[in-house]
PDB file of N, CA and C in Angstrom:
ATOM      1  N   UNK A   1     132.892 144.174 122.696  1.00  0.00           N
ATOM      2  CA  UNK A   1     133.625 144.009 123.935  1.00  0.00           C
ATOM      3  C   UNK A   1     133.694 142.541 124.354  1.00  0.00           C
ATOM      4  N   UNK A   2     132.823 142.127 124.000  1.00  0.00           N
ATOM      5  CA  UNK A   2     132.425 140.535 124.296  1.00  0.00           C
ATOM      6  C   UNK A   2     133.557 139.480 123.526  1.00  0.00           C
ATOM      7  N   UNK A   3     133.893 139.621 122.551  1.00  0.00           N
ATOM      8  CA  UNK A   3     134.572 138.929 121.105  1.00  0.00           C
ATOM      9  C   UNK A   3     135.730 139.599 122.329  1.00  0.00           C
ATOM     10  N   UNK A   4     136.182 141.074 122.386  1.00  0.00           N
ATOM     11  CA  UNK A   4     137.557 141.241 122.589  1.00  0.00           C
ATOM     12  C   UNK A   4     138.208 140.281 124.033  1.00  0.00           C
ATOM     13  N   UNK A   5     137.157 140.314 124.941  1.00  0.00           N
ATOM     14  CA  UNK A   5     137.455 139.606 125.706  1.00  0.00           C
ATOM     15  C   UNK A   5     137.483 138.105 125.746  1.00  0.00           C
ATOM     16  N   UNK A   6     137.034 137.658 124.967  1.00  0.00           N
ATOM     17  CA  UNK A   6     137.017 136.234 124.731  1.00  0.00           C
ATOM     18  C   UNK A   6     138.499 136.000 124.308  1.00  0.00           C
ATOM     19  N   UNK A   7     138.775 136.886 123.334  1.00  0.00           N
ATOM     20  CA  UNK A   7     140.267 136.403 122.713  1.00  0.00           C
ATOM     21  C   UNK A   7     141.023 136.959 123.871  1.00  0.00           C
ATOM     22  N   UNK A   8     141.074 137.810 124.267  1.00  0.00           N
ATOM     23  CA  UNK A   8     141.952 138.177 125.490  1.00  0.00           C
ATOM     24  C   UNK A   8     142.007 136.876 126.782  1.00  0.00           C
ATOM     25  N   UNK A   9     140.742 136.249 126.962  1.00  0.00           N
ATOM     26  CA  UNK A   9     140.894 135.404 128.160  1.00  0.00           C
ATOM     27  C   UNK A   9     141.472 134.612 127.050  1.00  0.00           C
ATOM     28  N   UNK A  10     141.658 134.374 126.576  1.00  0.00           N
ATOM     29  CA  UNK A  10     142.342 133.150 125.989  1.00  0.00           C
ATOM     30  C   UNK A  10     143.690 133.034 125.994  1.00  0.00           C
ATOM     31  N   UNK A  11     144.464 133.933 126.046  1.00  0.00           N
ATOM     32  CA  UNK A  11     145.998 134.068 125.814  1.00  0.00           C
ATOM     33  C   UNK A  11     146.107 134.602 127.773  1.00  0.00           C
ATOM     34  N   UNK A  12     145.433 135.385 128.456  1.00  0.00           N
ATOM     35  CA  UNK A  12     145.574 135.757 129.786  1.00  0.00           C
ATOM     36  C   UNK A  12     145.362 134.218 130.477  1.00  0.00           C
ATOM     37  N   UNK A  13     144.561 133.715 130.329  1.00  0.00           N
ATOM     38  CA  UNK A  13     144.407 132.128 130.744  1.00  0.00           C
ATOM     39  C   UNK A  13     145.013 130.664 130.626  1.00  0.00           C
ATOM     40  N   UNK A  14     145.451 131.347 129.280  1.00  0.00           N
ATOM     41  CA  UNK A  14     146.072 129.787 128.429  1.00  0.00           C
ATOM     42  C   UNK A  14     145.502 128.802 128.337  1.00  0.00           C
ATOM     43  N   UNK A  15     144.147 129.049 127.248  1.00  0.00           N
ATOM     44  CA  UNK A  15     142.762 127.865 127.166  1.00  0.00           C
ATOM     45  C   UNK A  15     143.343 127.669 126.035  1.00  0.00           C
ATOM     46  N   UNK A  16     142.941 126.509 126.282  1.00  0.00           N
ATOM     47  CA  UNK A  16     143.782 124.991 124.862  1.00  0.00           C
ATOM     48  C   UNK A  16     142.860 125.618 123.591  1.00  0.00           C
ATOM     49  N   UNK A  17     143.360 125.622 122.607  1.00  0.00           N
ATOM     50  CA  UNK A  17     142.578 126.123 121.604  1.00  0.00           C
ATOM     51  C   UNK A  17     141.443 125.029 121.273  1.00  0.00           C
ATOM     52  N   UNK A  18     141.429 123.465 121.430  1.00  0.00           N
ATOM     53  CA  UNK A  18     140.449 122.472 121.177  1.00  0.00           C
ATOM     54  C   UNK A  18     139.447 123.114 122.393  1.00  0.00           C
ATOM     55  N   UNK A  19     139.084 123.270 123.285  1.00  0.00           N
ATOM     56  CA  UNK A  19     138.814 123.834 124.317  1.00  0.00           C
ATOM     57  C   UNK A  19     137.578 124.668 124.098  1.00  0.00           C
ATOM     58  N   UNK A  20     138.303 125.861 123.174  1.00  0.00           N
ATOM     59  CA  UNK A  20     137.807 127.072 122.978  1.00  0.00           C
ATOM     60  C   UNK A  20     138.838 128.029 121.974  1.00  0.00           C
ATOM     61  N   UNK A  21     138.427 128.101 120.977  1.00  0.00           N
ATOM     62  CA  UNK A  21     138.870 128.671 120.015  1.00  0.00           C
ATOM     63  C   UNK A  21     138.819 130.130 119.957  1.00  0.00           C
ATOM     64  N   UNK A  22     140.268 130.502 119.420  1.00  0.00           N
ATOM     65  CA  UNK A  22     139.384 132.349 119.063  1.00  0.00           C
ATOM     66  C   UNK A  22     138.951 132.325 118.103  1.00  0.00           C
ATOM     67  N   UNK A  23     138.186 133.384 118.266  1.00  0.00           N
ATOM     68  CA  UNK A  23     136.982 134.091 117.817  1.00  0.00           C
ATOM     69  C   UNK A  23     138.217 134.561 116.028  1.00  0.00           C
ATOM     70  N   UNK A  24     139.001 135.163 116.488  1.00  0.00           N
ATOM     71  CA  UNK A  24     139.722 134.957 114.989  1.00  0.00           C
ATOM     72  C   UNK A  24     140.193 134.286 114.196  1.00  0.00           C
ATOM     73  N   UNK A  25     140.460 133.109 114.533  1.00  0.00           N
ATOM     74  CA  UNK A  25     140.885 131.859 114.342  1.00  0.00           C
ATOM     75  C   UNK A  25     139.504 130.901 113.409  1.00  0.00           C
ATOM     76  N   UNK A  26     138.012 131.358 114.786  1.00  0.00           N
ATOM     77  CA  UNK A  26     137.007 131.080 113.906  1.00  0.00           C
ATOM     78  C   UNK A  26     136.837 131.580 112.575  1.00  0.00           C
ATOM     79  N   UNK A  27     137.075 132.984 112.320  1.00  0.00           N
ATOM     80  CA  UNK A  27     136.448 133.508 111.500  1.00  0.00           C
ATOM     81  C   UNK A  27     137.098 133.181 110.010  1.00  0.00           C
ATOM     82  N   UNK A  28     138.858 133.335 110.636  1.00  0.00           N
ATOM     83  CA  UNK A  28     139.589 132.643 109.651  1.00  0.00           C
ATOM     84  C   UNK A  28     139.388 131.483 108.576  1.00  0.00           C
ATOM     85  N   UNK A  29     138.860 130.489 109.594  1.00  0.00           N
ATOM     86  CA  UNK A  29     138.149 129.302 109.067  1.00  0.00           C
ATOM     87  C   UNK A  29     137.270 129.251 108.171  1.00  0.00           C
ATOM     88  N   UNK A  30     136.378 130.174 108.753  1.00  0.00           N
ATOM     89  CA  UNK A  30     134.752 130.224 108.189  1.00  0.00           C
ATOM     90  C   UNK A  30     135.375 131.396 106.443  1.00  0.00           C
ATOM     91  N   UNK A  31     136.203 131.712 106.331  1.00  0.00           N
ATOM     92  CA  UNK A  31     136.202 132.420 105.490  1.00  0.00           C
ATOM     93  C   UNK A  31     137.161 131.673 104.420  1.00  0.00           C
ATOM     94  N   UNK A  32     138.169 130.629 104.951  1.00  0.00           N
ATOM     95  CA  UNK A  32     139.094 129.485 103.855  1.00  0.00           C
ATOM     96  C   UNK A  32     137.898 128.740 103.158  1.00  0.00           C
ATOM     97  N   UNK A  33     136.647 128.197 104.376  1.00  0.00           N
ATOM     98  CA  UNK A  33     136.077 127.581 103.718  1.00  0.00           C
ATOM     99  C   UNK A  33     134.214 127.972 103.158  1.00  0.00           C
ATOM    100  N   UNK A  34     135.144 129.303 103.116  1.00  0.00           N
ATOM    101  CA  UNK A  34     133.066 129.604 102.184  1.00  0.00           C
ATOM    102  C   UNK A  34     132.821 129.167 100.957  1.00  0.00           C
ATOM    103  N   UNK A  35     133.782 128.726 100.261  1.00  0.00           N
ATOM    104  CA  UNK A  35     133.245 127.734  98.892  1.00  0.00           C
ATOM    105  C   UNK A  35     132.315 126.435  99.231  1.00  0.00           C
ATOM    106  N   UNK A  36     132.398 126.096 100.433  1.00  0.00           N
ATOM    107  CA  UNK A  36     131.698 125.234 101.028  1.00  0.00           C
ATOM    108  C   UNK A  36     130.699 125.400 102.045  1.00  0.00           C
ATOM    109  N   UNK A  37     130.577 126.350 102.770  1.00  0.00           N
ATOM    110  CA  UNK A  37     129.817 127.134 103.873  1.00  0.00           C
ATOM    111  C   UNK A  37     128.749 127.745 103.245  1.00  0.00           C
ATOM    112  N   UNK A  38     128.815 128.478 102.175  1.00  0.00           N
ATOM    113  CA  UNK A  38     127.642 129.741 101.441  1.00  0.00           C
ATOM    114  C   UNK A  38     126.941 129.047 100.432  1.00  0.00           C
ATOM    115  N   UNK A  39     127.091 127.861 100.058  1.00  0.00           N
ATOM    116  CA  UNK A  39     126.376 126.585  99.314  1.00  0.00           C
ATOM    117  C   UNK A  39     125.102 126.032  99.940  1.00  0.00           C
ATOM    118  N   UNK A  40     126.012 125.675 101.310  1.00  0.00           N
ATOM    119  CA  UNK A  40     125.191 124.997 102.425  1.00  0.00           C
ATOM    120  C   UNK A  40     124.355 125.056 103.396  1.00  0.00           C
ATOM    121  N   UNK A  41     124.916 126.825 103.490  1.00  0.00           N
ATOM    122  CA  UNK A  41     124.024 127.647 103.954  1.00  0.00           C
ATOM    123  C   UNK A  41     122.541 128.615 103.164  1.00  0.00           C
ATOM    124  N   UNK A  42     123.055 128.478 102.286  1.00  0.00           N
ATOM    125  CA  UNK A  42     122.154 129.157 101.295  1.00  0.00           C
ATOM    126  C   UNK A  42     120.908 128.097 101.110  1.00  0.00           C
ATOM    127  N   UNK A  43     121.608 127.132 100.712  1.00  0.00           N
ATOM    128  CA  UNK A  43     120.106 125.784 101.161  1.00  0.00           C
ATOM    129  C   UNK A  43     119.852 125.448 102.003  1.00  0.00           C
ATOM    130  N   UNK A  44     120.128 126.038 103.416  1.00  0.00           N
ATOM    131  CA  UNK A  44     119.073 125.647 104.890  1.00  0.00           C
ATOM    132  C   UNK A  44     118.229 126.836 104.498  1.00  0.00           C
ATOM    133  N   UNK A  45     119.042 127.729 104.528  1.00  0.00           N
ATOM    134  CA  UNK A  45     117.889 128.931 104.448  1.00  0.00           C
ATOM    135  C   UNK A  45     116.645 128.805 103.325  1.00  0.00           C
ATOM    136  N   UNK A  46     117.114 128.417 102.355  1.00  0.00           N
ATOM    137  CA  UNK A  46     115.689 128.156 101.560  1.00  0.00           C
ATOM    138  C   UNK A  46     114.888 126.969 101.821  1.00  0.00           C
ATOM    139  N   UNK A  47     114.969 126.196 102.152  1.00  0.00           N
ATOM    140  CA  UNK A  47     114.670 124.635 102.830  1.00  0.00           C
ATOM    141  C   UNK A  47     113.843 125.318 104.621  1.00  0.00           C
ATOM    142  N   UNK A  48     114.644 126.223 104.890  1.00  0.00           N
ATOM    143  CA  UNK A  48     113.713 127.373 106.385  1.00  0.00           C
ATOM    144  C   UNK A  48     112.889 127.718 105.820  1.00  0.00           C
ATOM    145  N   UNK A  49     112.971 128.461 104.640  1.00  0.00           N
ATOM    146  CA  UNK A  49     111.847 129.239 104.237  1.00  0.00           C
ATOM    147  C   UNK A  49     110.990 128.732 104.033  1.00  0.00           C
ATOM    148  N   UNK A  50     110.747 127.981 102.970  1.00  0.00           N
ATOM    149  CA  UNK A  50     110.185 127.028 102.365  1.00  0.00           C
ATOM    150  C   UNK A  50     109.020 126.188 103.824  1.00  0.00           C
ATOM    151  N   UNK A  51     109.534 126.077 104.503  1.00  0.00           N
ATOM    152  CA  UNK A  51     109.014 125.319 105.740  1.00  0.00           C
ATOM    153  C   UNK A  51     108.083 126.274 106.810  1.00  0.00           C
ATOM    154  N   UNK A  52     108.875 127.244 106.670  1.00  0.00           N
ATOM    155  CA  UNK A  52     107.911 128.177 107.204  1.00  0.00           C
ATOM    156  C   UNK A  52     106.800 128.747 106.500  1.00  0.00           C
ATOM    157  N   UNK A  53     106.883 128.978 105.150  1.00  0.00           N
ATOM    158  CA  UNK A  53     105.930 129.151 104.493  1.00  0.00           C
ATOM    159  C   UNK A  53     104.724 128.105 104.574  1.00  0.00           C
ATOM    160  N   UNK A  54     104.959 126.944 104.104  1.00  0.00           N
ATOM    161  CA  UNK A  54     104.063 125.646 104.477  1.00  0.00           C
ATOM    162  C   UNK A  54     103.606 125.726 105.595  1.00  0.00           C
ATOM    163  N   UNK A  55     103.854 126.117 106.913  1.00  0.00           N
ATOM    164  CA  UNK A  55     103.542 125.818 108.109  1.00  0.00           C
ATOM    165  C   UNK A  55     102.674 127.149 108.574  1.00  0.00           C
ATOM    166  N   UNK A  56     103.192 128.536 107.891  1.00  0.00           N
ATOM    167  CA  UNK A  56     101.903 129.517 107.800  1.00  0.00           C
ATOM    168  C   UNK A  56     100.745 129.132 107.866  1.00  0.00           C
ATOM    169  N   UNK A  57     100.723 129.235 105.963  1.00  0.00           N
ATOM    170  CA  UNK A  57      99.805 128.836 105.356  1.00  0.00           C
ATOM    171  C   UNK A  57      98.988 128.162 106.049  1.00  0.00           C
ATOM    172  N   UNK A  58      99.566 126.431 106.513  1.00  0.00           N
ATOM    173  CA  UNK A  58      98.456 125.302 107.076  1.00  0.00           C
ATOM    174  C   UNK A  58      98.083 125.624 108.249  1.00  0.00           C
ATOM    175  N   UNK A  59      98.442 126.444 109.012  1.00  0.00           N
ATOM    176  CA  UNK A  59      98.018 127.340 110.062  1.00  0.00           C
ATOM    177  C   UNK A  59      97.130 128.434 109.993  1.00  0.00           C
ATOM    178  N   UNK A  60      96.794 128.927 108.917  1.00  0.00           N
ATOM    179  CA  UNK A  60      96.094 129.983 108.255  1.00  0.00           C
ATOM    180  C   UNK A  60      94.589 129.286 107.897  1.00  0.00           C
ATOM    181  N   UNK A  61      94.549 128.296 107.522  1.00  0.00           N
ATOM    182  CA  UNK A  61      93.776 127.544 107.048  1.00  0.00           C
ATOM    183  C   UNK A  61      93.207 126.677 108.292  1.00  0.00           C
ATOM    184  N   UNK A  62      93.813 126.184 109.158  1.00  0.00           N
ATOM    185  CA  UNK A  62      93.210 125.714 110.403  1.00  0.00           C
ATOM    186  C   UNK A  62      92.719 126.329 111.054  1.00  0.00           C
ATOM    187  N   UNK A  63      92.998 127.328 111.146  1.00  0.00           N
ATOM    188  CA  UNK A  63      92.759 128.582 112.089  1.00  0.00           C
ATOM    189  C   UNK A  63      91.268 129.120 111.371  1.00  0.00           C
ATOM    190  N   UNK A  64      91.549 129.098 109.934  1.00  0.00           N
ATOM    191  CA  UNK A  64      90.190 129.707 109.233  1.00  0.00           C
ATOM    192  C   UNK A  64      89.099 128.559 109.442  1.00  0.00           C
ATOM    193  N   UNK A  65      89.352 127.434 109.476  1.00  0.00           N
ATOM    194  CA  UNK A  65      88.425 126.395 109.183  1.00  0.00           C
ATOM    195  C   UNK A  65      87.977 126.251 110.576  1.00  0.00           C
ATOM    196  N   UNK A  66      88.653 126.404 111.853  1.00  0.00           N
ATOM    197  CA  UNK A  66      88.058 126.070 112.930  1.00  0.00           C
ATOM    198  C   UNK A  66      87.480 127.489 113.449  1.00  0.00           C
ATOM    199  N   UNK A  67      87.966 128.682 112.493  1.00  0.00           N
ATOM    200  CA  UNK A  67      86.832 130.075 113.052  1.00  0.00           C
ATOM    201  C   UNK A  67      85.602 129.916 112.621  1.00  0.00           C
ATOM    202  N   UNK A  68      85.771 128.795 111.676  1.00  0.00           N
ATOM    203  CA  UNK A  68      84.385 129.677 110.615  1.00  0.00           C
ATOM    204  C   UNK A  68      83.192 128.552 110.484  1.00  0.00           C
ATOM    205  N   UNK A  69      83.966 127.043 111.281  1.00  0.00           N
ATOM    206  CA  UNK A  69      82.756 126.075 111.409  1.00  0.00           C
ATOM    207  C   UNK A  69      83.452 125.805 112.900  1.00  0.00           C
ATOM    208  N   UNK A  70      82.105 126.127 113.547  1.00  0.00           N
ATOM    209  CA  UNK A  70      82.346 125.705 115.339  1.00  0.00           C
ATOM    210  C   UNK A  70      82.086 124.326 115.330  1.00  0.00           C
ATOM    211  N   UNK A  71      81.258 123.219 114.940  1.00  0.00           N
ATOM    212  CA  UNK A  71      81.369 121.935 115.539  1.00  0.00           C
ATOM    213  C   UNK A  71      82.525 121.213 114.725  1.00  0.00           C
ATOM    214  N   UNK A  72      83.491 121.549 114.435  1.00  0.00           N
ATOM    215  CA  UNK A  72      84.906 121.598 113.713  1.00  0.00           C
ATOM    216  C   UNK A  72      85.920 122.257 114.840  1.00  0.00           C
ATOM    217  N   UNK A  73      85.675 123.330 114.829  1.00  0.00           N
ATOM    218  CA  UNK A  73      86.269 124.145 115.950  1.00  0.00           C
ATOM    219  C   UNK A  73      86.363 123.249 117.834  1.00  0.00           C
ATOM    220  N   UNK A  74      85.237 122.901 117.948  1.00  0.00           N
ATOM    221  CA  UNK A  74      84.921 122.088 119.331  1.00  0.00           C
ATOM    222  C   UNK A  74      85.750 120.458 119.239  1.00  0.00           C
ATOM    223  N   UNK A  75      85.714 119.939 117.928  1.00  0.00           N
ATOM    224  CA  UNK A  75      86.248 118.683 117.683  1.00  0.00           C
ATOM    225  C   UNK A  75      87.543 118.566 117.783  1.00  0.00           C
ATOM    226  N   UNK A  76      88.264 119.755 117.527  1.00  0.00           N
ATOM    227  CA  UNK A  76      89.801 119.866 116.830  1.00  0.00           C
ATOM    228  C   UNK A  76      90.379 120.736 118.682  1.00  0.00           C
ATOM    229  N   UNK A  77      89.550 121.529 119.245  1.00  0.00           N
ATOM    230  CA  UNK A  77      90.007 122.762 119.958  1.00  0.00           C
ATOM    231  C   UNK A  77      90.881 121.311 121.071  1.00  0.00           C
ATOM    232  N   UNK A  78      90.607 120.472 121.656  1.00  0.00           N
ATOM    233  CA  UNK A  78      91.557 119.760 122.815  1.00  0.00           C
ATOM    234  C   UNK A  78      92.899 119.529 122.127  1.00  0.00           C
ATOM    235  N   UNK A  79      92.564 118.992 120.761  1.00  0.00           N
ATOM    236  CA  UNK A  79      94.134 118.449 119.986  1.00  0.00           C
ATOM    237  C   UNK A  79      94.771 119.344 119.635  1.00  0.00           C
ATOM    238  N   UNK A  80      94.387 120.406 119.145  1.00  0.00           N
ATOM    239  CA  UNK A  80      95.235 121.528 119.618  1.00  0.00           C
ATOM    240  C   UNK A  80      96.112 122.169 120.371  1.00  0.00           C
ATOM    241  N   UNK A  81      95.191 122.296 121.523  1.00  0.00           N
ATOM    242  CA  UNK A  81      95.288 122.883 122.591  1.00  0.00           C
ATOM    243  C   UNK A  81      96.424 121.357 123.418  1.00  0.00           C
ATOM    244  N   UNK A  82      96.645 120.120 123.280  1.00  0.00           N
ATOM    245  CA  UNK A  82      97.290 119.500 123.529  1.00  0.00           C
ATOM    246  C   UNK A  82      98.389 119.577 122.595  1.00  0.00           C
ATOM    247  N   UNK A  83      98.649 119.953 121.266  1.00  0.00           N
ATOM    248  CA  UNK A  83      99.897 119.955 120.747  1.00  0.00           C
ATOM    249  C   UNK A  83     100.488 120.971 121.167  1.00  0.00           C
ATOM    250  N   UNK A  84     100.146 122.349 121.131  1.00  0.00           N
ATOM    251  CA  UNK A  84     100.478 123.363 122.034  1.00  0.00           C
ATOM    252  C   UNK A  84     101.253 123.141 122.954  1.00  0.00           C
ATOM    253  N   UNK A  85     100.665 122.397 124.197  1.00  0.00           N
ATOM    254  CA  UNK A  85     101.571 122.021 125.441  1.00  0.00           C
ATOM    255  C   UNK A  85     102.673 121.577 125.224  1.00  0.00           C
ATOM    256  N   UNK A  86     102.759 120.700 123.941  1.00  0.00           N
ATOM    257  CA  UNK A  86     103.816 119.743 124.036  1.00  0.00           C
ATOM    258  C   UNK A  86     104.946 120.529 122.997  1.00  0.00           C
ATOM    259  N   UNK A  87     106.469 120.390 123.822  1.00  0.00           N
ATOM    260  CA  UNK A  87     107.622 121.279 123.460  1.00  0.00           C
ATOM    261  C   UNK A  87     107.907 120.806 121.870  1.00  0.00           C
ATOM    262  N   UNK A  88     108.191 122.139 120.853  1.00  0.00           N
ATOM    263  CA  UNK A  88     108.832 121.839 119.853  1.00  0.00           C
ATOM    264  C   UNK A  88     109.469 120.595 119.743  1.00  0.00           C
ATOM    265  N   UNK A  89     110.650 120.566 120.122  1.00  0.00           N
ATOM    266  CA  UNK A  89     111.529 119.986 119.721  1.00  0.00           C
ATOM    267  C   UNK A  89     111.222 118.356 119.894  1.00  0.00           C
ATOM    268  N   UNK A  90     109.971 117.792 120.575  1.00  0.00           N
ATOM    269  CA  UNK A  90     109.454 116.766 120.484  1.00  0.00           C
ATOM    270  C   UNK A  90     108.475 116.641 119.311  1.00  0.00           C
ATOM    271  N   UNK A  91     108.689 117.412 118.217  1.00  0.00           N
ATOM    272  CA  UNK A  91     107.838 116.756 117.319  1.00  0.00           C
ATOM    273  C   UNK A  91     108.872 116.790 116.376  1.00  0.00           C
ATOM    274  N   UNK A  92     109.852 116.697 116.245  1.00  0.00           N
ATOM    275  CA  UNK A  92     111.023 116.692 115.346  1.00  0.00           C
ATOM    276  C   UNK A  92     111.246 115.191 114.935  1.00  0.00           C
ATOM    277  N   UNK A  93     111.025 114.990 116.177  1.00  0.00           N
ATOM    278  CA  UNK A  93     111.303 113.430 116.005  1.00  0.00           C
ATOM    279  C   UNK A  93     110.273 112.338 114.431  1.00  0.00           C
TER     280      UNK A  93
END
């Protein structure tokens, strides 16, 4: 219902297509150019995976190392507990 109305406000409104595109128009696109799209996409997703796996793991292992030795656990628990606070997208950088 959402998609139908989008393309509907679009022609009931007369939104510039640079603006806001339809939703068919998108799809159109995305489908001329999947020789190039399903390449590119196929390697974020493994390059995701891949990253998430690593980031398990070293999480698995921190987590084990600071359960299983406490004056390790007491040393590490503030820097932690301070990366925590601090938002994703600031460690991207």
């Amino acid at each position: 219902l959402a998609i139908a109305a989008w393309e509907g406000a679009i022609s009931v409104f007369h939104i510039q297509q640079f603006l806001l595109p339809r939703p068919s128009d998108i799809v159109a696109s995305c489908w001329t150019s999947r020789s190039t799209l399903w390449p590119a996409g196929w390697y974020t997703f493994k390059e995701a995976l891949g990253g998430f796996a690593i980031g398990s793991a070293l999480g698995v292992v921190a987590a084990t190392l600071v359960g299983r030795f406490k004056l390790l656990g007491t040393a590490l628990m503030p820097i932690l507990l301070a990366a925590n606070a601090v938002p994703i997208i600031a460690f991207v950088p």
